[in-house]
N, C-alpha and C. Protein backbone atom coordinates (compact mmCIF):
# COMPACT_ATOMS: atom_id res chain seq x y z
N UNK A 1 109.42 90.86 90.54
CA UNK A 1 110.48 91.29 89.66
C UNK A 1 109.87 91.67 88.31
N UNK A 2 110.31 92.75 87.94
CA UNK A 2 109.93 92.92 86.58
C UNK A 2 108.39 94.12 86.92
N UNK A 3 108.06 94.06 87.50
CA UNK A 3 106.80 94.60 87.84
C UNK A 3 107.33 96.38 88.23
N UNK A 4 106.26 96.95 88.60
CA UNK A 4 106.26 98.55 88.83
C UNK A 4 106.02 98.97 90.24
N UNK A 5 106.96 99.58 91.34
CA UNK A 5 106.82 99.89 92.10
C UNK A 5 105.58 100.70 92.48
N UNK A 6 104.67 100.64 93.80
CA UNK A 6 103.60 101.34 94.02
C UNK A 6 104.23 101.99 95.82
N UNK A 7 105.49 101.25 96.01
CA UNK A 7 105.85 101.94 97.21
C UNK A 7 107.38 101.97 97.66
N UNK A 8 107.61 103.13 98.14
CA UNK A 8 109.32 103.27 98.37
C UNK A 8 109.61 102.27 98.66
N UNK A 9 111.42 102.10 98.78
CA UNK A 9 111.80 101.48 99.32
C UNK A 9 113.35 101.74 100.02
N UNK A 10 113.24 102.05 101.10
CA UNK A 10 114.79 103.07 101.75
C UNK A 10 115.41 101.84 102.61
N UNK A 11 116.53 101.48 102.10
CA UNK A 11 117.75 100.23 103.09
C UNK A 11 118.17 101.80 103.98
N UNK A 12 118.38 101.11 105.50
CA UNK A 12 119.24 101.68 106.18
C UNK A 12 119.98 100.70 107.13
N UNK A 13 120.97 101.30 107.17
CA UNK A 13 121.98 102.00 106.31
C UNK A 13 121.84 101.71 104.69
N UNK A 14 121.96 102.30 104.26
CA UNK A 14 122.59 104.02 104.28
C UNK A 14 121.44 105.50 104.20
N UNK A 15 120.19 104.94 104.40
CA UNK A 15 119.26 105.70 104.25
C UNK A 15 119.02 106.25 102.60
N UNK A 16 119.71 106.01 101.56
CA UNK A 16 118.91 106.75 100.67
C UNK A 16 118.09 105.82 99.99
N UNK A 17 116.42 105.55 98.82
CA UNK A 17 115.65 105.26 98.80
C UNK A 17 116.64 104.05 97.49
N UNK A 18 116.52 102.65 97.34
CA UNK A 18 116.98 102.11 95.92
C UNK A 18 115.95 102.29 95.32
N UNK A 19 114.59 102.46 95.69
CA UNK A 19 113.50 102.14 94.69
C UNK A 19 112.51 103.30 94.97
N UNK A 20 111.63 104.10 94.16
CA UNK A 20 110.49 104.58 94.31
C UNK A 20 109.21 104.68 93.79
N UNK A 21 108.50 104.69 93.69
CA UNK A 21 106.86 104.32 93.12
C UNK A 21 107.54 104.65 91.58
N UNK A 22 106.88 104.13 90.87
CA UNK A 22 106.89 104.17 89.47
C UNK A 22 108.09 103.72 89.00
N UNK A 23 109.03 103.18 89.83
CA UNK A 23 110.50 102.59 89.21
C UNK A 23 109.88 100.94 88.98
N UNK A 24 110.94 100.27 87.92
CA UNK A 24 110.51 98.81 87.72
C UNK A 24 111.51 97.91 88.93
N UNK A 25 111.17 97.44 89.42
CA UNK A 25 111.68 96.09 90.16
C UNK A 25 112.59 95.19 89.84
N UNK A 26 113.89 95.26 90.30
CA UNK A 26 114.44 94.38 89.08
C UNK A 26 115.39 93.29 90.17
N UNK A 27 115.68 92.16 89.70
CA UNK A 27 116.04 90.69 90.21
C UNK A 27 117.48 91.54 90.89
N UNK A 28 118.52 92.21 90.52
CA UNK A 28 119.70 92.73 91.26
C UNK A 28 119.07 93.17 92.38
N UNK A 29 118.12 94.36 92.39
CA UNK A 29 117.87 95.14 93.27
C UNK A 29 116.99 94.41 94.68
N UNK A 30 116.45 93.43 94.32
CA UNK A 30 115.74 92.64 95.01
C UNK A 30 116.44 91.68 95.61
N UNK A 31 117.40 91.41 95.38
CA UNK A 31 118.70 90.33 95.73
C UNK A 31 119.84 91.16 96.86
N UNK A 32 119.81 92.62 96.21
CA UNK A 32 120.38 93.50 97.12
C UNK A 32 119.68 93.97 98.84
N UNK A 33 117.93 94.20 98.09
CA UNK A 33 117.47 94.13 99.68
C UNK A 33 117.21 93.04 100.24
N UNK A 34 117.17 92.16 99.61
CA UNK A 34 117.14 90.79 100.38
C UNK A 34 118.14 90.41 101.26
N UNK A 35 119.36 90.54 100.90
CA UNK A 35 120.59 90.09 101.23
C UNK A 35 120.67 91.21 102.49
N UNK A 36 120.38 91.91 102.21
CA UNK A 36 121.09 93.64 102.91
C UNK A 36 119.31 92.90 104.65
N UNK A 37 118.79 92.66 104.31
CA UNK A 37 117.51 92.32 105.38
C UNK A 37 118.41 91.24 106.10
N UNK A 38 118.42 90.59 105.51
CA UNK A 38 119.57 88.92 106.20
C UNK A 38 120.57 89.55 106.86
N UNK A 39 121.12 90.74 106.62
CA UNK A 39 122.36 90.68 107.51
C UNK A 39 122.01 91.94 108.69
N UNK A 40 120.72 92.38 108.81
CA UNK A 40 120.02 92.85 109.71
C UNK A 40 119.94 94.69 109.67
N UNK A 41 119.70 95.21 107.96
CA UNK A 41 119.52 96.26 107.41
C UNK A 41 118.35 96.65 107.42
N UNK A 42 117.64 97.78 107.99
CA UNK A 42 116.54 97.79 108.17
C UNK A 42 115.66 98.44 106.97
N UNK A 43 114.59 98.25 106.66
CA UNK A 43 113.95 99.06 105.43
C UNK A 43 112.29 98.97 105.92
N UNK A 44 111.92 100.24 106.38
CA UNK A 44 111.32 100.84 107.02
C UNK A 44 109.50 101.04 106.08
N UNK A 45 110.40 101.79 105.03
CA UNK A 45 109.08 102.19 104.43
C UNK A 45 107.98 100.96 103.84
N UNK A 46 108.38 99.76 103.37
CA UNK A 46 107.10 99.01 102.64
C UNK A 46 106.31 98.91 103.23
N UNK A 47 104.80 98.55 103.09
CA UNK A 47 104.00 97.89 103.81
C UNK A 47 104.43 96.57 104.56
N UNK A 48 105.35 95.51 103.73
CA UNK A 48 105.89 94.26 104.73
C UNK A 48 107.55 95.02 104.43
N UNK A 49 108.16 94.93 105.76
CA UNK A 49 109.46 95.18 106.02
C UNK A 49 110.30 94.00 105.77
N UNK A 50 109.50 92.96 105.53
CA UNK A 50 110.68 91.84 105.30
C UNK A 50 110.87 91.70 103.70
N UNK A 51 109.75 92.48 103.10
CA UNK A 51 109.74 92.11 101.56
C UNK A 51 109.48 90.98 101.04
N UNK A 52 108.74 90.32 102.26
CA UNK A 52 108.24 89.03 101.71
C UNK A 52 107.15 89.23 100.54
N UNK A 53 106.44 90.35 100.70
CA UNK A 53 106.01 90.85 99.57
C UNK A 53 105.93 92.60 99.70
N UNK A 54 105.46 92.98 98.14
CA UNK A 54 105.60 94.15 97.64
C UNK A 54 104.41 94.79 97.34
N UNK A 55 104.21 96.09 96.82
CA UNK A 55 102.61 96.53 96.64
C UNK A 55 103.63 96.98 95.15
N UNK A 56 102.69 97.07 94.50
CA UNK A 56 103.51 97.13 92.88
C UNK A 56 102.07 97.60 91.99
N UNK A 57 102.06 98.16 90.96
CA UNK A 57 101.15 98.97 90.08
C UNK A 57 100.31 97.94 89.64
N UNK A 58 99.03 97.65 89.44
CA UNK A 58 97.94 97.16 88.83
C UNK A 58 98.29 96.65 87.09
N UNK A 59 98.60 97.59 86.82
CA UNK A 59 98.54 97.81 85.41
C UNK A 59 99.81 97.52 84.91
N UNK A 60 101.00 97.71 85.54
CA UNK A 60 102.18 98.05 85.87
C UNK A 60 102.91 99.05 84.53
N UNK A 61 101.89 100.09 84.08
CA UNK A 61 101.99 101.50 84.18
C UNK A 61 102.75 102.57 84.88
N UNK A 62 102.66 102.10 86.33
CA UNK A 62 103.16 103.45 87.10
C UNK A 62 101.88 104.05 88.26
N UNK A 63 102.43 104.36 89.12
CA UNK A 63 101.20 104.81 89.88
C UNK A 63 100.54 106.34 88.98
């Protein structure tokens, strides 16, 4: 949370992306895919699909 995205992130349903590289991470939005995973929403693009963890900017700059 709080940190800088380094990789999409698309809930489906509904398919469009909440997050994309260089956006900041924030405690709603993370509560939203969390919740939205629990009730068996799929989100495809991260490296871990469960979001147990995230790939996020070094610097947290921005890619």
């Amino acid at each position: 949370m709080g940190r800088v995205a380094a990789e999409m992130m698309t809930p489906y349903p509904p398919g469009i992306p909440a997050v994309l590289p260089g956006e900041r991470i924030t405690e709603p939005l993370l509560r939203y895919l969390r919740s939205g995973i629990e009730a068996g929403m799929n989100v495809p693009d991260p490296a871990d699909p469960t979001l147990g963890t995230v790939r996020v900017c070094a610097d947290g700059e921005g890619p």
